[in-house]
Protein backbone atom coordinates (compact mmCIF):
# COMPACT_ATOMS: atom_id res chain seq x y z
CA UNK A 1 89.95 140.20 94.03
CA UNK A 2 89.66 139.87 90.15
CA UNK A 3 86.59 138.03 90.20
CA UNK A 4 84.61 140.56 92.77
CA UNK A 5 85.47 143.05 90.64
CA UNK A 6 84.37 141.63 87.61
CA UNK A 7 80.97 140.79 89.38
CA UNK A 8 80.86 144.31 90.83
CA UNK A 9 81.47 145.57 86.99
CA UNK A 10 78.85 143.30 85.99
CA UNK A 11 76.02 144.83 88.73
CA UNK A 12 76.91 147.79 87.53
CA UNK A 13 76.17 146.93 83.86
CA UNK A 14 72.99 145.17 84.73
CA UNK A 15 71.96 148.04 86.52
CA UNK A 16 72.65 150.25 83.44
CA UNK A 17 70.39 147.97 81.35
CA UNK A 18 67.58 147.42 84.27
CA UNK A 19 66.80 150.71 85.36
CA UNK A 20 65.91 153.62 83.25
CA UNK A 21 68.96 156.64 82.77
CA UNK A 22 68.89 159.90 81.68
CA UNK A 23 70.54 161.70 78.54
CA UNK A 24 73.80 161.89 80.79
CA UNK A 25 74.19 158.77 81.94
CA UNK A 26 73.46 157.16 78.70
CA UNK A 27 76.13 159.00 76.80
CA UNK A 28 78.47 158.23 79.36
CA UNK A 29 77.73 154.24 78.93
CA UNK A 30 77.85 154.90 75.05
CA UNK A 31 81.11 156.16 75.48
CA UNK A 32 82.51 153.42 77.84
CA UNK A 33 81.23 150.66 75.68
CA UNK A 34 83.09 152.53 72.62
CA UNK A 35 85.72 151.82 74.48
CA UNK A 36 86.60 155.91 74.61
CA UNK A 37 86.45 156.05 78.28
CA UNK A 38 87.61 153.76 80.70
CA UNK A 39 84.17 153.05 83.46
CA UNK A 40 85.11 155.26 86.80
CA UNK A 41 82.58 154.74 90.03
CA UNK A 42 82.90 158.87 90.44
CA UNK A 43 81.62 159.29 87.04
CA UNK A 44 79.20 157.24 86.70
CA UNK A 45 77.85 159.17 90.46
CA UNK A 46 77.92 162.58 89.14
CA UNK A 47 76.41 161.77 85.42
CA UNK A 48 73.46 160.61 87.70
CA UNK A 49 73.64 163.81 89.81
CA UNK A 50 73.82 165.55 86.17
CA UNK A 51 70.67 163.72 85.08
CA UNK A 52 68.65 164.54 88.21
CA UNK A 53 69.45 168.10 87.46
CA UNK A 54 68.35 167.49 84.05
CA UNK A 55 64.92 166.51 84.81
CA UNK A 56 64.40 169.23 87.44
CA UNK A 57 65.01 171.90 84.37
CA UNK A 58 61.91 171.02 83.27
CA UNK A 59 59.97 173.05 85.90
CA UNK A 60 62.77 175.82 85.40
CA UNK A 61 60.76 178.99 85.87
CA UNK A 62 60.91 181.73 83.27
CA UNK A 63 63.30 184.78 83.71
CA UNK A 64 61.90 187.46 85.88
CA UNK A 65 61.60 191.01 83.41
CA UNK A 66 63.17 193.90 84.92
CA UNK A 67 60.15 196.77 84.74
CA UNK A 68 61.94 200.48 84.26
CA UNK A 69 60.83 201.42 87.49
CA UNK A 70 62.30 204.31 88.92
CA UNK A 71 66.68 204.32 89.20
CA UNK A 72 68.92 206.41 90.94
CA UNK A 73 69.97 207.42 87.41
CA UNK A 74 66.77 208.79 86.80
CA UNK A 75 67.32 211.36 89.95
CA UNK A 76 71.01 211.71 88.95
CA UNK A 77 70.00 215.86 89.34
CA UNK A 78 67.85 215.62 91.90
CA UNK A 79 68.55 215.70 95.80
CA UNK A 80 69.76 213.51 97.76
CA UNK A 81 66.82 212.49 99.81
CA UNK A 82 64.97 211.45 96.18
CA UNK A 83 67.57 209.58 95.28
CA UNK A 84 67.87 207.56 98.47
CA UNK A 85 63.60 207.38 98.09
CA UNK A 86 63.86 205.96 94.55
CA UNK A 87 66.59 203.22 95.51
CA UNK A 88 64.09 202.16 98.46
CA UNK A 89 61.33 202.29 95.75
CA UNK A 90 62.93 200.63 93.76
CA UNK A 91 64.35 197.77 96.52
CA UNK A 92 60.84 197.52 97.55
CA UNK A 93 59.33 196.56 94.18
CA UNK A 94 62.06 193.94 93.65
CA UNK A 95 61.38 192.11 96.55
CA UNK A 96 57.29 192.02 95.92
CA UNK A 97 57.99 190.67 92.59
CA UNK A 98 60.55 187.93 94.15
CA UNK A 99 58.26 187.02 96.36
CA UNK A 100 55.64 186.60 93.72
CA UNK A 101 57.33 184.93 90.88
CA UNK A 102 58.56 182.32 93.79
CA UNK A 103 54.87 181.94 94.86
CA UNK A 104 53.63 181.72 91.52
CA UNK A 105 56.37 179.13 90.03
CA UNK A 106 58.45 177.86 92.91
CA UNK A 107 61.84 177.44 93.18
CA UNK A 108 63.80 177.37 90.33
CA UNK A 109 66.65 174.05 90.61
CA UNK A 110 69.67 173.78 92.94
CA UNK A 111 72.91 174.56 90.76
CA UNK A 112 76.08 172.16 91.18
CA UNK A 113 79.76 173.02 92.50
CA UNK A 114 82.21 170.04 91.50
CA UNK A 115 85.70 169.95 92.76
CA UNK A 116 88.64 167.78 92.58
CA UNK A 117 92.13 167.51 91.32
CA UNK A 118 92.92 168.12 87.59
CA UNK A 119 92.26 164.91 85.45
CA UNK A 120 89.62 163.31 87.00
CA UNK A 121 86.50 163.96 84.47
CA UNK A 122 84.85 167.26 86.41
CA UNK A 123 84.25 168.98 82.94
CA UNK A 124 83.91 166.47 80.83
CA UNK A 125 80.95 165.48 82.83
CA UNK A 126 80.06 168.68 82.55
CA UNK A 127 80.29 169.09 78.68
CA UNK A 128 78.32 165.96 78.55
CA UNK A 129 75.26 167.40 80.43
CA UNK A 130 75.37 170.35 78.73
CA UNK A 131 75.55 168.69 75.39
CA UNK A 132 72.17 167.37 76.44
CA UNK A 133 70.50 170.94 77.17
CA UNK A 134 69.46 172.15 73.92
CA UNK A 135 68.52 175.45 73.24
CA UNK A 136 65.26 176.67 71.81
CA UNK A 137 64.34 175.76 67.68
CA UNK A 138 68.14 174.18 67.92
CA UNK A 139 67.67 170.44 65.91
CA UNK A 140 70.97 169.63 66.52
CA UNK A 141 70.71 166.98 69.50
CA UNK A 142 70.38 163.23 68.83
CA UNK A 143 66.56 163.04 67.00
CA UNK A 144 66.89 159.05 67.78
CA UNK A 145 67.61 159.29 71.11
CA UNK A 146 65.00 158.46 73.23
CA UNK A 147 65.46 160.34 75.95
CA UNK A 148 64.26 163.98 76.01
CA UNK A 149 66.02 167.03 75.48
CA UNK A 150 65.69 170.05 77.43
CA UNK A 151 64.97 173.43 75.83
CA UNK A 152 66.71 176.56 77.57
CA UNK A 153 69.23 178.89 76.87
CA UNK A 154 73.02 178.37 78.10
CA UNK A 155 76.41 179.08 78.08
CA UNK A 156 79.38 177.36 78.66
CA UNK A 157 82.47 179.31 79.44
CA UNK A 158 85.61 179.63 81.38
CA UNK A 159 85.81 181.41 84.44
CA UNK A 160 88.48 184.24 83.34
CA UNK A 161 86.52 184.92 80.43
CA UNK A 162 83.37 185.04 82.45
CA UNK A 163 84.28 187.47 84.85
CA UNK A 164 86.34 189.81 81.82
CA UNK A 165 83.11 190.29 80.09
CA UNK A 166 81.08 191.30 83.08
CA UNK A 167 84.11 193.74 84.09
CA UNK A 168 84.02 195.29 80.01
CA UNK A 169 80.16 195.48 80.81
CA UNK A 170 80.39 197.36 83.89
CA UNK A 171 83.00 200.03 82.05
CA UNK A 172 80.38 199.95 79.22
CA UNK A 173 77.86 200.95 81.77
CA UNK A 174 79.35 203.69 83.73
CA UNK A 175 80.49 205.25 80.46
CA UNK A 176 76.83 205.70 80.12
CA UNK A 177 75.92 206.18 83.61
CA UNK A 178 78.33 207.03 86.14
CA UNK A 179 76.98 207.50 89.16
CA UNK A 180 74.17 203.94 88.31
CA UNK A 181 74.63 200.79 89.74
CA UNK A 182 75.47 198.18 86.92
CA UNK A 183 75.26 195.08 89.02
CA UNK A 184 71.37 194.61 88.14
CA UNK A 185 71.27 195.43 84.72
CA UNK A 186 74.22 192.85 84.31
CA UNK A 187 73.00 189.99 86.20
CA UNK A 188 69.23 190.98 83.81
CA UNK A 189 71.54 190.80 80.92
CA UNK A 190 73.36 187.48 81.44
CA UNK A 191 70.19 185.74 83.13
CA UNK A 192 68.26 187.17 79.47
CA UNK A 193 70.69 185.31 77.55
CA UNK A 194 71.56 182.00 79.77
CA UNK A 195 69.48 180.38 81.89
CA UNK A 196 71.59 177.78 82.05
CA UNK A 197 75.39 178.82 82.82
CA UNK A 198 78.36 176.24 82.88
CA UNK A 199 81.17 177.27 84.40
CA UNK A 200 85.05 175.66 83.65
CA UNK A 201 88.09 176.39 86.31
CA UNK A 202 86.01 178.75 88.98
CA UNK A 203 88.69 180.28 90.57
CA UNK A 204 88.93 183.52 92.63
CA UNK A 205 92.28 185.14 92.88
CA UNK A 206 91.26 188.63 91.83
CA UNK A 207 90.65 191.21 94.32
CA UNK A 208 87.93 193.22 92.21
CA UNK A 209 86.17 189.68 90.83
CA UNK A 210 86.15 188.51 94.32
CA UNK A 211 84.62 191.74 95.68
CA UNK A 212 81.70 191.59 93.31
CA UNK A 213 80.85 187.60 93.12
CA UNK A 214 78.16 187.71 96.25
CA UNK A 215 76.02 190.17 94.57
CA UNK A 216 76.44 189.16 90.86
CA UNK A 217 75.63 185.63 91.81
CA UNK A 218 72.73 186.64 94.26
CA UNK A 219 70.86 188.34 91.53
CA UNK A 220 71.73 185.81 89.09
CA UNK A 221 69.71 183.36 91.24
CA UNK A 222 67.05 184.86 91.72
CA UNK A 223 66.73 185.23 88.30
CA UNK A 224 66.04 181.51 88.06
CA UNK A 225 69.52 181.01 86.65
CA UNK A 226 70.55 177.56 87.34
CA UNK A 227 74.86 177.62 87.81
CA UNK A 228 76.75 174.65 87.61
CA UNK A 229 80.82 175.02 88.09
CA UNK A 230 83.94 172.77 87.72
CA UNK A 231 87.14 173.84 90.09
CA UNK A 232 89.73 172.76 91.33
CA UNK A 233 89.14 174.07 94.76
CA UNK A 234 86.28 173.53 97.19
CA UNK A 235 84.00 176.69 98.17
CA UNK A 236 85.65 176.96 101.93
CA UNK A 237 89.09 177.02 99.86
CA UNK A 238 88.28 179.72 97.52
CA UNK A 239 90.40 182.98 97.44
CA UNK A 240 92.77 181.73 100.70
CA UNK A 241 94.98 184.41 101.36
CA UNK A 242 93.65 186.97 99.16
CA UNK A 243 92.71 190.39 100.05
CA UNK A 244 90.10 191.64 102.15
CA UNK A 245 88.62 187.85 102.20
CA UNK A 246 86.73 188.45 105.34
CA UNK A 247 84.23 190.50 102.79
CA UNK A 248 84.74 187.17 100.35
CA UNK A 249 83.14 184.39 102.92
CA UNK A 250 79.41 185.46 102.62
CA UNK A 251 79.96 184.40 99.37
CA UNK A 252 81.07 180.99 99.89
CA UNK A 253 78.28 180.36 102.61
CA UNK A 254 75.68 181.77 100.32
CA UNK A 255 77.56 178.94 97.98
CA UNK A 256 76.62 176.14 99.60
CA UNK A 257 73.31 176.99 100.66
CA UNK A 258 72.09 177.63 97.63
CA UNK A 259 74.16 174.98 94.87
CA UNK A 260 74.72 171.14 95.85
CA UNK A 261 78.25 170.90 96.53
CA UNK A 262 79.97 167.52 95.43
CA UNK A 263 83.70 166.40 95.73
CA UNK A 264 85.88 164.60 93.72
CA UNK A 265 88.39 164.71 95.83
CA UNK A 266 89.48 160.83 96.52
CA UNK A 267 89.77 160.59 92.73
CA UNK A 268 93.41 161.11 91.81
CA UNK A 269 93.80 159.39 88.59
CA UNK A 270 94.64 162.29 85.73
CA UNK A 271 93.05 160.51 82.73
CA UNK A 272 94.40 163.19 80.54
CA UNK A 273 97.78 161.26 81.09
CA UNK A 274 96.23 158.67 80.31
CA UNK A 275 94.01 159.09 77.20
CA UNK A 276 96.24 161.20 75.31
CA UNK A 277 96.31 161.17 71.96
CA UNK A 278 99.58 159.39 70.79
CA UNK A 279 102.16 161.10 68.09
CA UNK A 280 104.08 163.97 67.93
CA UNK A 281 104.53 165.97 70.73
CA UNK A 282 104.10 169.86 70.70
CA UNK A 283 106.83 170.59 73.04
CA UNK A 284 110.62 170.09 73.14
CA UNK A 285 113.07 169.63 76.14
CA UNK A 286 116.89 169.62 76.21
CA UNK A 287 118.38 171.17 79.50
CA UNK A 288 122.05 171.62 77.69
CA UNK A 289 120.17 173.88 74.87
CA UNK A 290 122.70 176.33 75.38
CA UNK A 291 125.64 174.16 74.79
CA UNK A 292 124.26 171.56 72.72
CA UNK A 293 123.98 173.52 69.06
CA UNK A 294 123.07 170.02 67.01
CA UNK A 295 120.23 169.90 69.68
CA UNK A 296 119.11 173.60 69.52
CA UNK A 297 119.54 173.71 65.06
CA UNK A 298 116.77 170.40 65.48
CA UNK A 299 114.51 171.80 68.17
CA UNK A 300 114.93 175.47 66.03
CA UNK A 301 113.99 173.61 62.33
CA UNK A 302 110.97 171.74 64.12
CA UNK A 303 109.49 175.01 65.03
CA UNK A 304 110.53 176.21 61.66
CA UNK A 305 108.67 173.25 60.32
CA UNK A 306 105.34 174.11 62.41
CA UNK A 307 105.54 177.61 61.65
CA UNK A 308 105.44 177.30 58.13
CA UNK A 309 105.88 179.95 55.70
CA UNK A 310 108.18 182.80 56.97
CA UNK A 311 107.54 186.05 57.87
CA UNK A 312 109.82 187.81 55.97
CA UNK A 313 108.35 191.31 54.63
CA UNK A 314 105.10 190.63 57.43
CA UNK A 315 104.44 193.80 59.35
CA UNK A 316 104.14 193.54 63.05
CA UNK A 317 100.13 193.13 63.43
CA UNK A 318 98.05 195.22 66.28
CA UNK A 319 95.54 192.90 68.29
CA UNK A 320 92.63 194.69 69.31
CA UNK A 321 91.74 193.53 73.31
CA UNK A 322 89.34 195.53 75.60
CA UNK A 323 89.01 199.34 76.03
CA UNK A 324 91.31 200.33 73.99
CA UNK A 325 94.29 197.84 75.05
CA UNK A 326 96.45 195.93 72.42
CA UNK A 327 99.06 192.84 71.64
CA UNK A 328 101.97 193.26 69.00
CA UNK A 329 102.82 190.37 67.22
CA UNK A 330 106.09 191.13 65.58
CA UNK A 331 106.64 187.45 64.02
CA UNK A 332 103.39 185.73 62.31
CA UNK A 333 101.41 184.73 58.76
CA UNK A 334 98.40 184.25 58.64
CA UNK A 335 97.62 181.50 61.04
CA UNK A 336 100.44 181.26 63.56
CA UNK A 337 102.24 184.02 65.74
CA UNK A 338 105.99 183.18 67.11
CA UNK A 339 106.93 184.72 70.52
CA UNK A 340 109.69 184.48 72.75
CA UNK A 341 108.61 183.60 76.47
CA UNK A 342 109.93 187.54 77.52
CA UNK A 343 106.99 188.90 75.24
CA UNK A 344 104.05 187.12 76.52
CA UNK A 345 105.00 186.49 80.10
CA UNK A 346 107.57 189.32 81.42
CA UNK A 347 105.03 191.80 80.06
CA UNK A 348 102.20 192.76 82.24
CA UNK A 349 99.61 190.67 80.02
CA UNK A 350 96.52 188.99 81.22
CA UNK A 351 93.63 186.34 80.48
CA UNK A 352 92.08 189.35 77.94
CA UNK A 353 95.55 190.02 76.20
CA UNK A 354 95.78 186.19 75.88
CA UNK A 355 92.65 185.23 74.71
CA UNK A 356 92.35 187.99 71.98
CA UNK A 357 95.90 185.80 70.71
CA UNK A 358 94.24 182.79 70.27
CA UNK A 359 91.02 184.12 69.11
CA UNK A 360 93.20 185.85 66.29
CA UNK A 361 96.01 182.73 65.88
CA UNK A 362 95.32 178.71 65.54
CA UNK A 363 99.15 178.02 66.34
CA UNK A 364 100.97 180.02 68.48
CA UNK A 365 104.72 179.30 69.01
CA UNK A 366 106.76 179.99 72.44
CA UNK A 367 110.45 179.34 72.49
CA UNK A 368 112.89 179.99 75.43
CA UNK A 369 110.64 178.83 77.87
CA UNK A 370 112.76 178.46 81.62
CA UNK A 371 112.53 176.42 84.37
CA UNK A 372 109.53 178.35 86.81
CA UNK A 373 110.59 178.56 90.25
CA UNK A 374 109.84 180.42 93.24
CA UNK A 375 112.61 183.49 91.36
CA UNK A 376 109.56 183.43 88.42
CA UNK A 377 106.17 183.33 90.24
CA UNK A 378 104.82 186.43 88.66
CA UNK A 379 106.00 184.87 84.99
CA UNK A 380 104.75 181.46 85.90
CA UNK A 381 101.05 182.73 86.42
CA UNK A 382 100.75 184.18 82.80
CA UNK A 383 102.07 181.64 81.77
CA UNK A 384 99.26 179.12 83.45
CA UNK A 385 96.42 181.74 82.38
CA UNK A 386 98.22 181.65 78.56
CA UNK A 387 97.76 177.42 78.59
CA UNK A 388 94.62 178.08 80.10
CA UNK A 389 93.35 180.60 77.18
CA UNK A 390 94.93 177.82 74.53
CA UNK A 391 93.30 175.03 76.05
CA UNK A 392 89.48 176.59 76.14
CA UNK A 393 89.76 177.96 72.62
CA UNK A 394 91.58 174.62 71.22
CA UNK A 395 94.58 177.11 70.09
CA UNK A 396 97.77 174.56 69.44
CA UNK A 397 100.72 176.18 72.01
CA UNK A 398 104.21 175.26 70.26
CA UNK A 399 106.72 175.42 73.00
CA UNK A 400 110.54 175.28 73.17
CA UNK A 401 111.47 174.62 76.68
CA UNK A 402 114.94 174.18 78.56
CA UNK A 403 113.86 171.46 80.68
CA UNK A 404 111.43 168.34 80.14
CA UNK A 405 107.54 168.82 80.95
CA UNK A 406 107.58 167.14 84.21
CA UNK A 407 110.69 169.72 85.67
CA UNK A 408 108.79 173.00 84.34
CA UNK A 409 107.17 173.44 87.32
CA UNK A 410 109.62 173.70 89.99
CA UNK A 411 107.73 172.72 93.49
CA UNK A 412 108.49 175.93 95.76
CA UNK A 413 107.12 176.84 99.27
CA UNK A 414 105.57 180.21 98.83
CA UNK A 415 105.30 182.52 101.65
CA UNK A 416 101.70 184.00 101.52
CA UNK A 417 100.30 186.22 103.75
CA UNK A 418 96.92 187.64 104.11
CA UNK A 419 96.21 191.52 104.11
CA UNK A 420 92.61 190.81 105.14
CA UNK A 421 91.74 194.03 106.95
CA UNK A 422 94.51 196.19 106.26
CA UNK A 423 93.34 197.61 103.02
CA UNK A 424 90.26 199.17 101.45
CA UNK A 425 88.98 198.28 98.27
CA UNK A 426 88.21 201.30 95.90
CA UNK A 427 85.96 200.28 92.69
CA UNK A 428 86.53 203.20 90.81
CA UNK A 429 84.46 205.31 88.78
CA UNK A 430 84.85 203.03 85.65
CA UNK A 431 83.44 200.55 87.47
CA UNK A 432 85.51 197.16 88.37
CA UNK A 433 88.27 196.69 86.49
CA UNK A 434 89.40 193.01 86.91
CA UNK A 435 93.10 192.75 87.52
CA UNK A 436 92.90 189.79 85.07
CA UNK A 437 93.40 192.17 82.14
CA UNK A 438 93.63 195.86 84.01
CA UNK A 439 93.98 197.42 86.94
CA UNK A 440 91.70 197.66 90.57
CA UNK A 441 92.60 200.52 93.10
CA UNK A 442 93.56 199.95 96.79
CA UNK A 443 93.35 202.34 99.61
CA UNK A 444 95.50 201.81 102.56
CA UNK A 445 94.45 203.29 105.84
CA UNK A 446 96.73 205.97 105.73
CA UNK A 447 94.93 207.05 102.24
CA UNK A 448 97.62 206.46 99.84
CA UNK A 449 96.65 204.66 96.73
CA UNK A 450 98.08 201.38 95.05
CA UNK A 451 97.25 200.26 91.60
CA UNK A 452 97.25 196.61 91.52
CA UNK A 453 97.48 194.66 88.30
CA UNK A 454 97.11 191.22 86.26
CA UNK A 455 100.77 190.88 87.63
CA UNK A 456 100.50 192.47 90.88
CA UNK A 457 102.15 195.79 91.79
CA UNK A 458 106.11 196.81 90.88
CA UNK A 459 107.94 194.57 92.93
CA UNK A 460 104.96 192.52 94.53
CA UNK A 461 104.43 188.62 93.77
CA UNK A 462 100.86 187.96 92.59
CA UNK A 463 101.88 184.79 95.36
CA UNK A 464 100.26 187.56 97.88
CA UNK A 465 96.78 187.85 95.87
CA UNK A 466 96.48 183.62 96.26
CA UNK A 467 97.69 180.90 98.34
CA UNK A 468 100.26 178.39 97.32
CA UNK A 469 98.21 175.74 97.16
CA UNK A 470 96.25 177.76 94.61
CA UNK A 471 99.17 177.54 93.08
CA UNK A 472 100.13 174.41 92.96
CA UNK A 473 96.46 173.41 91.75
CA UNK A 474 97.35 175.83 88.48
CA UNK A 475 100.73 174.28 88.22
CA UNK A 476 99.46 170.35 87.95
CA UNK A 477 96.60 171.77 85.90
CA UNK A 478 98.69 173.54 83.86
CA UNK A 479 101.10 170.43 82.76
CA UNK A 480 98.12 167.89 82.77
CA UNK A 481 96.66 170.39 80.15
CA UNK A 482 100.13 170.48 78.39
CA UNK A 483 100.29 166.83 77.89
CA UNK A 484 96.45 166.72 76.65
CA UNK A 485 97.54 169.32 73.74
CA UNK A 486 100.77 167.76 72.59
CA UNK A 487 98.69 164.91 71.10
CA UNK A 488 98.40 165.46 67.06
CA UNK A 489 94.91 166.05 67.45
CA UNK A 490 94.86 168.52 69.33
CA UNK A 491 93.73 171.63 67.35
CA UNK A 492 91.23 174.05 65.42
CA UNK A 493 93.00 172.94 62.13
């Protein structure tokens, strides 16, 4: 068995050095014969499907310009009937100019959808290709490197912070313009700045995100924006149990038609386990902390230690987040905030509250962190999108636990069941406010209204806005991730 796969591993190098690669594959192998990764058959598949995509950008055609033809918020006084002739004026012109730019350029490139369990290389794959995309008069890429480097704008971002910034876009418009429809102008916007956007952990489990996706996307493709997406879940998986999903699914099938779908889904080694960095670990674990004071005075001078200078004399700082929302921070200096787990995840905080934390704090420190079982769902999920928000921005999460790492996460069998059909969904006249970081309105049939939130309404589990195998996926993501940022590297400083 040894020796076929040495000879396999040998074909495989051969082939590396016979046949010509692109930019994606070739900084995979440089990286492999570094010895920084370890060779993996599923990785070396999708760098090729990343250089194929590569290539095809070439021929990526040019954004279509939005002309100021005539808007409903041009006839915002006028009747009815001129309104409803300007939006068929205006539907009318779009669709001659789609049809035209397609004729005159042809079809812009097929996107790509990867999914998989946590671990197994989806976004560093990713952040390889997009390394190789360069964007206009930028001289940063590889000037040795022989193979080319494609000139486009891009973005690379995480989902959650994705979707809060078109949500704070769609307020900003219908400050402006109430009665307008903001959807357009957005997808113009984003498709003006990014031709090229790279999505990290797409996952749907808000109500007002998921109610807005099929259009946002739709336009965004049609503006020859090319959409490539890491997740955890496959497109026929997205949003299980979540409300009103029935209006969700002609977004998943307009998903695969239109964005190569590829699975990862028989790889199941988590090399974040594997390749972390060695040294001292970010987060401590004694389950008698309670009764054991030698053990809690330690674990309390270690975060002493990290924390640095005291706070003594420091007034509680404000953090500015989105419309007019803030975060106290009652214990900090200038480059680390201390919390207990009560303030950041009892609170009704979201992906907005904790990103504007780590935007404003390298270090942040967590102590009292509990065991999170099925009695702490609601807690467990800010806690996931708080590791999540520290991960993306490199922000080093201090945490003092009560249990080890691997019993965090207790495994629980959540009861989820589907309201598909049984509610309305209201966007309201600020537009749609993601429950990630504020509210969405729901109508029930009888007309009473519900204000749902980033932690679900007064008494209700956000386990009803997602399935539990949504999350589990977060859990294992969530202490893979923990484990990558305890090495000593990990860090902004």
């Amino acid at each position: 068995m040894k020796t076929v796969m040495k000879n396999m591993t040998a074909q495989h190098r051969v082939a590396w050095r016979s046949f010509p690669t692109g930019p994606v594959t070739a900084a995979y192998k440089r990286m492999v014969d570094a010895g920084e990764v370890r060779r993996d058959d599923a990785q070396v598949a999708l760098a090729a499907k990343f250089d194929a995509l590569h290539g095809s950008l070439t021929s990526l055609p040019p954004v279509p310009v939005r002309s100021d033809e005539p808007t409903e918020c041009s006839f915002k006084n006028s009747s009815p009937l001129l309104r409803l002739l300007a939006r068929s004026l205006a539907h009318a012109q779009s669709s001659l100019r789609k049809k035209f730019h397609l004729w005159s350029f042809g079809p812009p490139p097929r996107g790509i959808y990867i999914h998989g369990p946590v671990g197994v290389g989806k976004s560093f794959l990713m952040d390889l290709f997009y390394a190789s995309v360069s964007v206009p008069d930028d001289n940063s890429c590889c000037t040795n490197d022989s193979h080319k480097h494609i000139n486009i704008t891009k973005r690379r971002v995480h989902f959650h912070e994705f979707m809060l910034d078109v949500h704070h876009r769609i307020f900003a418009y219908k400050q402006e313009y109430p009665r307008g429809d903001a959807i357009p102008i957005i997808a113009q916007q984003l498709a003006q700045e990014a031709q090229l956007l790279c999505f990290d952990e797409f996952q749907v489990t808000d109500v007002a995100d998921a109610m807005i996706l099929k259009r946002l996307f739709s336009l965004l493709l049609d503006l020859n924006v090319v959409v490539v997406a890491t997740s955890n879940r496959s497109p026929d998986a997205l949003y299980e149990g979540g409300i009103n999903r029935s209006l969700f699914l002609p977004f998943i099938d307009m998903l695969k038609h239109t964005i190569d779908i590829i699975s990862m889904e028989d790889s199941s080694k988590d090399y974040r386990l594997e390749n972390r960095a060695d040294g001292q670990s970010y987060f401590w674990s004694n389950k008698k902390v309670h009764s054991d004071n030698n053990s809690k005075n330690n674990m309390q001078a270690q975060l002493e230690k990290i924390f640095g200078s005291t706070a003594s004399g420091t007034e509680a700082e404000i953090i500015p987040v989105l419309f007019g929302r803030t975060v106290q921070v009652t214990r900090l200096n200038d480059r680390c905030a201390w919390f207990d787990f009560s303030e950041l995840c009892y609170q009704p905080l979201g992906a907005a509250d904790y990103i504007s934390l780590c935007r404003r704090f390298p270090v942040i420190i967590m102590e009292r962190v509990p065991q999170l079982d099925a009695n702490h769902l609601n807690e467990a999920r800010r806690f996931v999108t708080l590791i999540d928000a520290c991960y993306e921005s490199r922000t080093r999460l201090v945490l003092a636990a009560q249990v080890p790492l691997d019993e965090l996460f207790v495994d629980f069998e959540a009861q989820v069941e589907s309201s598909d059909g049984d509610e309305e969904l209201i966007v309201n006249e600020k537009g749609g406010n993601s429950s990630s970081f504020a509210t969405t309105m729901i109508r029930t049939k009888e007309g009473e209204y519900y204000e749902w939130s980033a932690t679900g309404r007064i008494g209700v589990s956000l386990a009803q806005l997602s399935s539990a195998n949504d999350l589990a996926f977060s859990f294992r993501r969530a202490a893979s991730r923990l484990v990558e940022m305890g090495g000593n590297k990990w860090g902004r400083q």
